[in-house]
Protein backbone atom coordinates (compact mmCIF):
# COMPACT_ATOMS: atom_id res chain seq x y z
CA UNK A 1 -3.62 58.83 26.49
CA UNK A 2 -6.76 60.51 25.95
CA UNK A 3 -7.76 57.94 23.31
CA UNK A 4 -8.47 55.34 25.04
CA UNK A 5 -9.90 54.25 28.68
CA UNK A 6 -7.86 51.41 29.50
CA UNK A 7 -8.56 48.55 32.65
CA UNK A 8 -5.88 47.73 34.66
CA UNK A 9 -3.19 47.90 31.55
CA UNK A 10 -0.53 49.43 33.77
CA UNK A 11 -0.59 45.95 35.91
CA UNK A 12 -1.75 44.04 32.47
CA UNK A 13 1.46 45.50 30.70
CA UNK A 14 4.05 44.51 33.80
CA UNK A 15 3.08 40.87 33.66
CA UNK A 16 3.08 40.57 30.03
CA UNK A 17 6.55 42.58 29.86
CA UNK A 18 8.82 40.28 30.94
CA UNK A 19 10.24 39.46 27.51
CA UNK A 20 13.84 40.62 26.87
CA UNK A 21 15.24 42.17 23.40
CA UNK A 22 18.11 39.52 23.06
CA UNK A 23 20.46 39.47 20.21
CA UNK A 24 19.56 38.96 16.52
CA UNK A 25 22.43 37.17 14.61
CA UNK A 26 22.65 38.61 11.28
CA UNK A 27 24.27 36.67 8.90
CA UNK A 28 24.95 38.97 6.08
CA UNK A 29 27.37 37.11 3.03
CA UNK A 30 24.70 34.86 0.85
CA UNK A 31 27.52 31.78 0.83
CA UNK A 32 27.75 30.63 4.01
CA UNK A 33 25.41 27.86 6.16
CA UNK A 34 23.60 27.01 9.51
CA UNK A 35 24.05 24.03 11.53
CA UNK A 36 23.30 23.20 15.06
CA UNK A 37 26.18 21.79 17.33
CA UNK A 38 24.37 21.08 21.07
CA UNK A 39 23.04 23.82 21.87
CA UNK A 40 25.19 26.47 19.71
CA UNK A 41 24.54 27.58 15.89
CA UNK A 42 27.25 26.78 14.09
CA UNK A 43 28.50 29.26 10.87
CA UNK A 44 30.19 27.36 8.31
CA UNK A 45 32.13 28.50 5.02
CA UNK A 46 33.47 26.26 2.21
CA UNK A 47 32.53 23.92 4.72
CA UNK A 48 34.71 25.44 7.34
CA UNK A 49 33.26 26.77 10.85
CA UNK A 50 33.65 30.13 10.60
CA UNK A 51 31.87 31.11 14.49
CA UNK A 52 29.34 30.01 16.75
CA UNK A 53 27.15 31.62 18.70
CA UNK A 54 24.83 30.01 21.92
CA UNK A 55 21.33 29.79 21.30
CA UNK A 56 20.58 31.00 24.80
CA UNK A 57 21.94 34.37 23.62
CA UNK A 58 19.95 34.58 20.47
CA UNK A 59 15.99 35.93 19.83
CA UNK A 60 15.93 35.81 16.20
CA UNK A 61 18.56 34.94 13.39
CA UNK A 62 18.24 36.25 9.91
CA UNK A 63 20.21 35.20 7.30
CA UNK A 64 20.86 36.91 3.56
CA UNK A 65 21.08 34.65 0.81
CA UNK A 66 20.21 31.18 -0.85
CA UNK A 67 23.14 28.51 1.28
CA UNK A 68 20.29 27.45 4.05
CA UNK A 69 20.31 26.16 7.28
CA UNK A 70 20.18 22.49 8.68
CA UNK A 71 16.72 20.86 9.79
CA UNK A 72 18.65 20.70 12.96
CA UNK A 73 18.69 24.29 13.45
CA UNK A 74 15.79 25.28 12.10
CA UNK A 75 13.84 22.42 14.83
CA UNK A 76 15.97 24.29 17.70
CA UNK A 77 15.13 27.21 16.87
CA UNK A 78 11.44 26.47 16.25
CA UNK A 79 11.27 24.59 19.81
CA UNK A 80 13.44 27.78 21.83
CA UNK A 81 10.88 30.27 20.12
CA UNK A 82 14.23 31.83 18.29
CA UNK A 83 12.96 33.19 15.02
CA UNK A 84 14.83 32.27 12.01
CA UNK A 85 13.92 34.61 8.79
CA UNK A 86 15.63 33.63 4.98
CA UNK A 87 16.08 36.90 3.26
CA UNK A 88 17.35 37.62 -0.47
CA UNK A 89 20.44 39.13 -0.90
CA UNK A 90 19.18 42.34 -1.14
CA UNK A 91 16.57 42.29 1.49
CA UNK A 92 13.42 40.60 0.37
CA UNK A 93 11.71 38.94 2.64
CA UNK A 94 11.63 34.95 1.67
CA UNK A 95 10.32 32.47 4.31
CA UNK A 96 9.99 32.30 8.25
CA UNK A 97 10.66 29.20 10.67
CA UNK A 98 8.29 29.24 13.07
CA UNK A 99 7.41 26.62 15.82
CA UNK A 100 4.43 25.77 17.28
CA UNK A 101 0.96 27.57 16.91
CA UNK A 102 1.00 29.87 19.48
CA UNK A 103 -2.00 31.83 18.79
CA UNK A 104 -5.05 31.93 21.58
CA UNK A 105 -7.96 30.24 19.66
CA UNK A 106 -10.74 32.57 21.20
CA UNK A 107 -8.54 35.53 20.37
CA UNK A 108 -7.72 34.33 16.74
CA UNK A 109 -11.89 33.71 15.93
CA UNK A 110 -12.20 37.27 17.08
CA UNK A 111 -9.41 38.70 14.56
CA UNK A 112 -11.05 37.23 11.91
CA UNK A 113 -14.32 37.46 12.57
CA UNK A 114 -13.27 41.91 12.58
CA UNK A 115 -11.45 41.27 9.70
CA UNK A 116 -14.81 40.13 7.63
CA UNK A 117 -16.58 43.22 8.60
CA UNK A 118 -15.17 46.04 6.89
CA UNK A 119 -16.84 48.74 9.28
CA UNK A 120 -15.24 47.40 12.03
CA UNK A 121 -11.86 46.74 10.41
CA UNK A 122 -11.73 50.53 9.68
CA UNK A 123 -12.07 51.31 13.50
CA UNK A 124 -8.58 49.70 13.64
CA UNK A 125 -7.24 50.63 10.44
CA UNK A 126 -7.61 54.47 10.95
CA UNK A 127 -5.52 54.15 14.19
CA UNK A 128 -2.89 52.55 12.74
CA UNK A 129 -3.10 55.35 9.96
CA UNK A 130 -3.63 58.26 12.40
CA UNK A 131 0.22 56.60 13.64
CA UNK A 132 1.59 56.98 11.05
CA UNK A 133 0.32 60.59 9.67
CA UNK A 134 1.03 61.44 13.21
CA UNK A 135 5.09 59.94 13.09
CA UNK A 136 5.63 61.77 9.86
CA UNK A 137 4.54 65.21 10.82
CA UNK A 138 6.83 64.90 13.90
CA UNK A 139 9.42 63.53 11.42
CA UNK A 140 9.46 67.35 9.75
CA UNK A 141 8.13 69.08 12.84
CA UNK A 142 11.23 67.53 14.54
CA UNK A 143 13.66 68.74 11.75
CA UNK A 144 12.28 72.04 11.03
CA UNK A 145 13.22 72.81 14.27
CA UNK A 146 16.45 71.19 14.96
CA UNK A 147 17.66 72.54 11.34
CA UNK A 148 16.17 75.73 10.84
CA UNK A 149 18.73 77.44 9.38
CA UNK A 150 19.51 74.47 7.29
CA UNK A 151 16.85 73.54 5.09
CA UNK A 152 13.32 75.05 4.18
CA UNK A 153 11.74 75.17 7.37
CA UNK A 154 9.00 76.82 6.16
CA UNK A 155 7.96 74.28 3.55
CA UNK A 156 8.23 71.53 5.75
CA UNK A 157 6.04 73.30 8.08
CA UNK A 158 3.88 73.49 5.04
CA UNK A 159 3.59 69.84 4.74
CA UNK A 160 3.40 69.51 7.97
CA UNK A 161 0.09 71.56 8.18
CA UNK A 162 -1.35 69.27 5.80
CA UNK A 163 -0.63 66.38 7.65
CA UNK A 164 -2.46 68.14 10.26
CA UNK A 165 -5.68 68.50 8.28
CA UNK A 166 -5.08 64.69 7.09
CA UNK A 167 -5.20 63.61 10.57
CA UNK A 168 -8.79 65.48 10.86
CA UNK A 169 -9.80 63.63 8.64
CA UNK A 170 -8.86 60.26 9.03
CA UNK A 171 -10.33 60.26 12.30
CA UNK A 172 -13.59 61.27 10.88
CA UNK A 173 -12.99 58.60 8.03
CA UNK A 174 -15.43 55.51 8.00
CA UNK A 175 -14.78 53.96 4.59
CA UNK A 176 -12.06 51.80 3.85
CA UNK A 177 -11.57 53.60 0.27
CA UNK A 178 -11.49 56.90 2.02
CA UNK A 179 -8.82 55.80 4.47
CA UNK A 180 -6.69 54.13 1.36
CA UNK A 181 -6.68 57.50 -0.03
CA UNK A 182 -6.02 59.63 2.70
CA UNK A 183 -3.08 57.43 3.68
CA UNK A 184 -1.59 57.27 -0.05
CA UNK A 185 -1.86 61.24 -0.10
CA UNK A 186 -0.30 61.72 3.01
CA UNK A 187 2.26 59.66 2.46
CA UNK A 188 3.07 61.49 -0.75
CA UNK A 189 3.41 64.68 1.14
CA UNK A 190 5.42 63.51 3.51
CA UNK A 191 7.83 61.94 1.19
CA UNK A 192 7.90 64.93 -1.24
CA UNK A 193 9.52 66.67 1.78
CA UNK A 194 12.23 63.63 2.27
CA UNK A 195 14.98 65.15 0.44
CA UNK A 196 15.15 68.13 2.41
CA UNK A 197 16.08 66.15 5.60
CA UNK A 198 18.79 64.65 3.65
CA UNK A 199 21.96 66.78 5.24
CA UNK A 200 25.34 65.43 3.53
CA UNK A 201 26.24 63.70 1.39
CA UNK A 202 23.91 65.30 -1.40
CA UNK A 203 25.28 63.86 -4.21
CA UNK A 204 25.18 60.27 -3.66
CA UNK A 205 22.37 59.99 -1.31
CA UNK A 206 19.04 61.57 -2.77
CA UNK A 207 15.46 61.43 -2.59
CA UNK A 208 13.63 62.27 -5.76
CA UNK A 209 10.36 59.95 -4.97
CA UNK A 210 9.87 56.37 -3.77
CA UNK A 211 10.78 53.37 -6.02
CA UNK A 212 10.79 50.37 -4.22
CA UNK A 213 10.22 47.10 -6.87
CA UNK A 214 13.00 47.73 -7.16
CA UNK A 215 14.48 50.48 -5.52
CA UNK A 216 16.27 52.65 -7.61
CA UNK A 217 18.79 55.08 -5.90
CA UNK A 218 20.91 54.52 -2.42
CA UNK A 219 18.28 56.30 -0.20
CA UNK A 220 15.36 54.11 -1.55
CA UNK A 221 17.66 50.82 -0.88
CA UNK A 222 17.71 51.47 2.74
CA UNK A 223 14.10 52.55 2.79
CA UNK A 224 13.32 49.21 1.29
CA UNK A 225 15.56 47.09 3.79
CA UNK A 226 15.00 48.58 6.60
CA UNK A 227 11.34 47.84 5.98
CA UNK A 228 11.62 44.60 5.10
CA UNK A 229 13.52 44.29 9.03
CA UNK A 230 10.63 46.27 10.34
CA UNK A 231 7.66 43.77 8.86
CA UNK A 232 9.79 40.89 10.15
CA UNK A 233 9.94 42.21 13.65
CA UNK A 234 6.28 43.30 13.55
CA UNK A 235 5.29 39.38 12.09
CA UNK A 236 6.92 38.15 15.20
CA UNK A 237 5.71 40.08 17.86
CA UNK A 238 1.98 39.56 16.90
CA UNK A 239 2.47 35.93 17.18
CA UNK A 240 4.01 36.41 19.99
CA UNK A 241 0.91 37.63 21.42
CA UNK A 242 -1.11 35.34 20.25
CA UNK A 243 -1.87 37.03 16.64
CA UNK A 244 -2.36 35.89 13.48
CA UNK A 245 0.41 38.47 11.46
CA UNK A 246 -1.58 37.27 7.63
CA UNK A 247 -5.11 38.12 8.73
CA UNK A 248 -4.78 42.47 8.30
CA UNK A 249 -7.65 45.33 9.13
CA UNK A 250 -6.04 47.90 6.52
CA UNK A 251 -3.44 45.80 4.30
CA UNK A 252 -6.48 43.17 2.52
CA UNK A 253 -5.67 39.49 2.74
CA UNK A 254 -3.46 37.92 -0.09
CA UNK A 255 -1.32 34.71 0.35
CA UNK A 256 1.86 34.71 1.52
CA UNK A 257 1.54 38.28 2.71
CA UNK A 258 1.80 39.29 6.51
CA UNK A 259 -1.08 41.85 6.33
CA UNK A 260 -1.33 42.39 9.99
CA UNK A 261 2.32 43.05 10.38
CA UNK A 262 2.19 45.59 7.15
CA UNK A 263 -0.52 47.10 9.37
CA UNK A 264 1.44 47.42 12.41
CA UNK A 265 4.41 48.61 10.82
CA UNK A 266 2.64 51.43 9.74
CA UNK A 267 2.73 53.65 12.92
CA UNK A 268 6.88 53.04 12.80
CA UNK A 269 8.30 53.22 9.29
CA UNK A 270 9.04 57.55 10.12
CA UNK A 271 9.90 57.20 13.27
CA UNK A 272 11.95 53.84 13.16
CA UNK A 273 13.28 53.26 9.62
CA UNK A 274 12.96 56.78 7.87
CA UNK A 275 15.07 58.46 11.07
CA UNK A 276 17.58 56.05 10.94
CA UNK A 277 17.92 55.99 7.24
CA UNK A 278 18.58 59.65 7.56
CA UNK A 279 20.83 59.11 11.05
CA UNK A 280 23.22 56.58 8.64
CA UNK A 281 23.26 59.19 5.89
CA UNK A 282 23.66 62.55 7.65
CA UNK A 283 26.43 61.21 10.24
CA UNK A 284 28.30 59.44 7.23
CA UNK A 285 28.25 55.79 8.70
CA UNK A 286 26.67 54.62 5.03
CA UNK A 287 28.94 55.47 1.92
CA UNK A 288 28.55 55.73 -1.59
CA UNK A 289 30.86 52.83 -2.18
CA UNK A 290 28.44 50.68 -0.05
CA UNK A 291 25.84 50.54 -3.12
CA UNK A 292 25.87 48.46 -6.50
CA UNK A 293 23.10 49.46 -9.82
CA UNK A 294 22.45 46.20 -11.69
CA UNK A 295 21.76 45.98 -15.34
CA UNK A 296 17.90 46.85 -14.61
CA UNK A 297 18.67 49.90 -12.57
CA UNK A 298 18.11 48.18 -9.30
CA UNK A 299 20.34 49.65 -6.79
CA UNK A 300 21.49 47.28 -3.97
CA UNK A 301 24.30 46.88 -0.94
CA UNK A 302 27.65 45.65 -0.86
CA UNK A 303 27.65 42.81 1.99
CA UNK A 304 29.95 45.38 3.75
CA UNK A 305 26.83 47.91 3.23
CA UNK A 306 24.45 45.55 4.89
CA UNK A 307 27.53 45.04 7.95
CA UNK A 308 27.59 48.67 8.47
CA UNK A 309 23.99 48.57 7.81
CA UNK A 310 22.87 45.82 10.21
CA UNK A 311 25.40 46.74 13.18
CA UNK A 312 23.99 50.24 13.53
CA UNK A 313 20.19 48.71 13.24
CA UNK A 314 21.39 46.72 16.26
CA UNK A 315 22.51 49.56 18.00
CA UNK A 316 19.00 51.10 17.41
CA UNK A 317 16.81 48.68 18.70
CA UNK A 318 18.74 49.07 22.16
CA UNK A 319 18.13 52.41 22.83
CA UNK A 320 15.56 53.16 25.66
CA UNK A 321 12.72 55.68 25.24
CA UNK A 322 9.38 56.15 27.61
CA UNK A 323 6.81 54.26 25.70
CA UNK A 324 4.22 57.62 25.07
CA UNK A 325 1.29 55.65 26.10
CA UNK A 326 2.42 53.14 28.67
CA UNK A 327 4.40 55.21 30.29
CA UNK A 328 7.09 52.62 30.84
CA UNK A 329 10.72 52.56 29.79
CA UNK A 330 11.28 50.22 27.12
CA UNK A 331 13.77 49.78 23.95
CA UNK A 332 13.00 51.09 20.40
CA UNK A 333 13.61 46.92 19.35
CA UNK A 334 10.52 46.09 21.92
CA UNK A 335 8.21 48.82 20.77
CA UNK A 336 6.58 46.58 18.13
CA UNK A 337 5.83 43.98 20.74
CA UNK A 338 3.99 46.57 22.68
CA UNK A 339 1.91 47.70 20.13
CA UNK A 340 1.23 43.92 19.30
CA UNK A 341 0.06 43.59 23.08
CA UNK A 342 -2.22 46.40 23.34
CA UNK A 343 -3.76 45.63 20.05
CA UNK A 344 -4.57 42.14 21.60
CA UNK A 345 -5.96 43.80 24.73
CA UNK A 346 -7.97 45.73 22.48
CA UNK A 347 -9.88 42.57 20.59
CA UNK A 348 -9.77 41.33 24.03
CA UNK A 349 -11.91 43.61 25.25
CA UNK A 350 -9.45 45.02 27.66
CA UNK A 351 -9.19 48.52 25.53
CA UNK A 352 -11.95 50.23 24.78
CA UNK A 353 -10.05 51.63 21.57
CA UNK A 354 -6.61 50.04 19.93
CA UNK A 355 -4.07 53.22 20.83
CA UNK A 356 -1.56 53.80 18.11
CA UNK A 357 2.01 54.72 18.70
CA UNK A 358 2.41 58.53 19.13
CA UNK A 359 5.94 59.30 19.24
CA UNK A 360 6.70 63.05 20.60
């Protein structure tokens, strides 16, 4: 809390808050289609209805594969403010329907006007950074102490010192080359201590570095499609607050890219994705037999993988935890939304600093 000096952001946050975390349909098998019936989406196979689920139930819908969706649909869902996300088969991210512009026009001019000045873009960029350094020495502070007598505590303390003296750093860093590099170091720290949090199930889940065009073992799979749910989530929230999710302060501009969201995303791939990558491997709810290598090496899941996958991602974003800076109760799914709020309170002018997510 000591980061920033906020104005009124406890009253700010409870009127902006009301949005729920509804239900995201997943629909995971690459041959089957969307239609709209009324006010229900309609899942058809072979051209048979295979379910249907009310809209009023549903805040996003993402669908794996190349069948589609009707215009229908994708106008419903554009109008209701239901996100509707095309993914490949094994987790790429492909297109977005999204409705009308939502973003605040004086808020927008100020994103982009920080985005052309590179001094002021690292202001932001080093918070999200400091995030995620932060997240991934609490990752291995978290398990050195939990597991002590099961892995090398000592080296991951080790790594976790350096993180320490990244952090330093990074708050003292004003160049956007700098920052690159400090962030690509401590990332590769932090990942050369992976496979040591890896409990069971040694021999078909292990971390030997990260591969991720395309991923090339089971743990580096879920890595990859877990982040590809993350950036989604993070794309929607920002617009959601009025954000452009393209126009970034770390991640530079390129088209077709949500650079913003890649920003954001930052401060929660350790302490949203990594955990729970590790959660579904060390408690056995992923198996070996949930994972394909193609000719190329590329290893992917089974549609019963991305089931087991999916359901327990669901299960995730439900859980409540005490948001470390707002103080208020909130679910792991709505976290992203919260940072996307404060960071437009920030550009606002409402913040005197954007405060990254500091998960303890």
């Amino acid at each position: 809390r000591d980061l920033v000096r906020s104005r009124g952001l406890g009253d700010v946050y409870k009127r902006q808050s009301m949005k729920r975390l509804l239900n995201t349909l997943y629909i995971t098998s690459g041959n089957r289609y969307l239609s709209l019936d009324g006010e229900n989406v309609v899942v058809m196979e072979d051209k048979k209805e295979i379910g249907r689920i009310p809209l009023h139930n549903l805040q996003a819908i993402v669908t794996f594969g190349y069948t589609g969706a009707s215009p229908a649909l994708m106008g419903a869902c554009a109008q209701r403010d239901i996100e509707l996300s095309f993914m490949s088969g094994n987790g790429r991210f492909l297109a977005r329907v999204s409705g009308e512009e939502k973003g605040n026009v004086t808020l927008r001019k100020t994103q982009y006007r920080i985005s052309e000045k590179k001094e002021e873009s690292v202001k932001i960029a080093k918070n999200f950074i400091l995030g995620k350094v932060y997240n991934a020495r609490w990752v291995l502070e978290r398990a050195a102490r939990d597991y002590s007598m099961r892995l090398d505590a000592e080296l991951l303390k080790k790594k976790s010192a350096f993180l320490g003296q990244s952090m330093n750093k990074i708050r003292e860093c004003e160049d956007a080359g700098t920052l690159l590099g400090l962030e690509g170091e401590a990332a590769s720290v932090y990942f050369s201590a992976f496979d040591e949090l890896i409990l069971q199930q040694k021999e078909d889940f292990y971390f030997h570095g990260r591969n991720k065009r395309p991923p090339l073992d089971n743990v580096n799979a879920m890595l990859s499609f877990g982040y590809s749910l993350l950036a989604g989530m993070c794309g929607g929230t920002l617009e959601a607050v009025g954000l452009d999710p393209y126009v970034g302060f770390f991640h530079t501009d390129r088209p077709g890219r949500m650079s913003l969201a890649l920003d954001l995303m930052e401060e929660f791939r350790s302490v949203i994705v990594d955990r729970f990558v590790l959660t579904l491997i060390n408690k056995r709810i992923m198996k070996p037999e949930y994972f394909l290598t193609k000719e190329n090496g590329a290893v992917i899941m089974t549609e019963e993988g991305r089931k087991a996958f999916l359901s327990a991602w669901q299960g995730k974003k439900q859980e409540m935890i005490t948001h470390p800076f707002l103080g208020e109760k909130i679910e792991w799914g709505m976290v992203p939304y919260a940072q996307s709020m404060l960071l437009a309170r920030f550009l606002r002018g409402d913040l005197d600093e954007y405060p990254p997510f500091l998960w303890k």
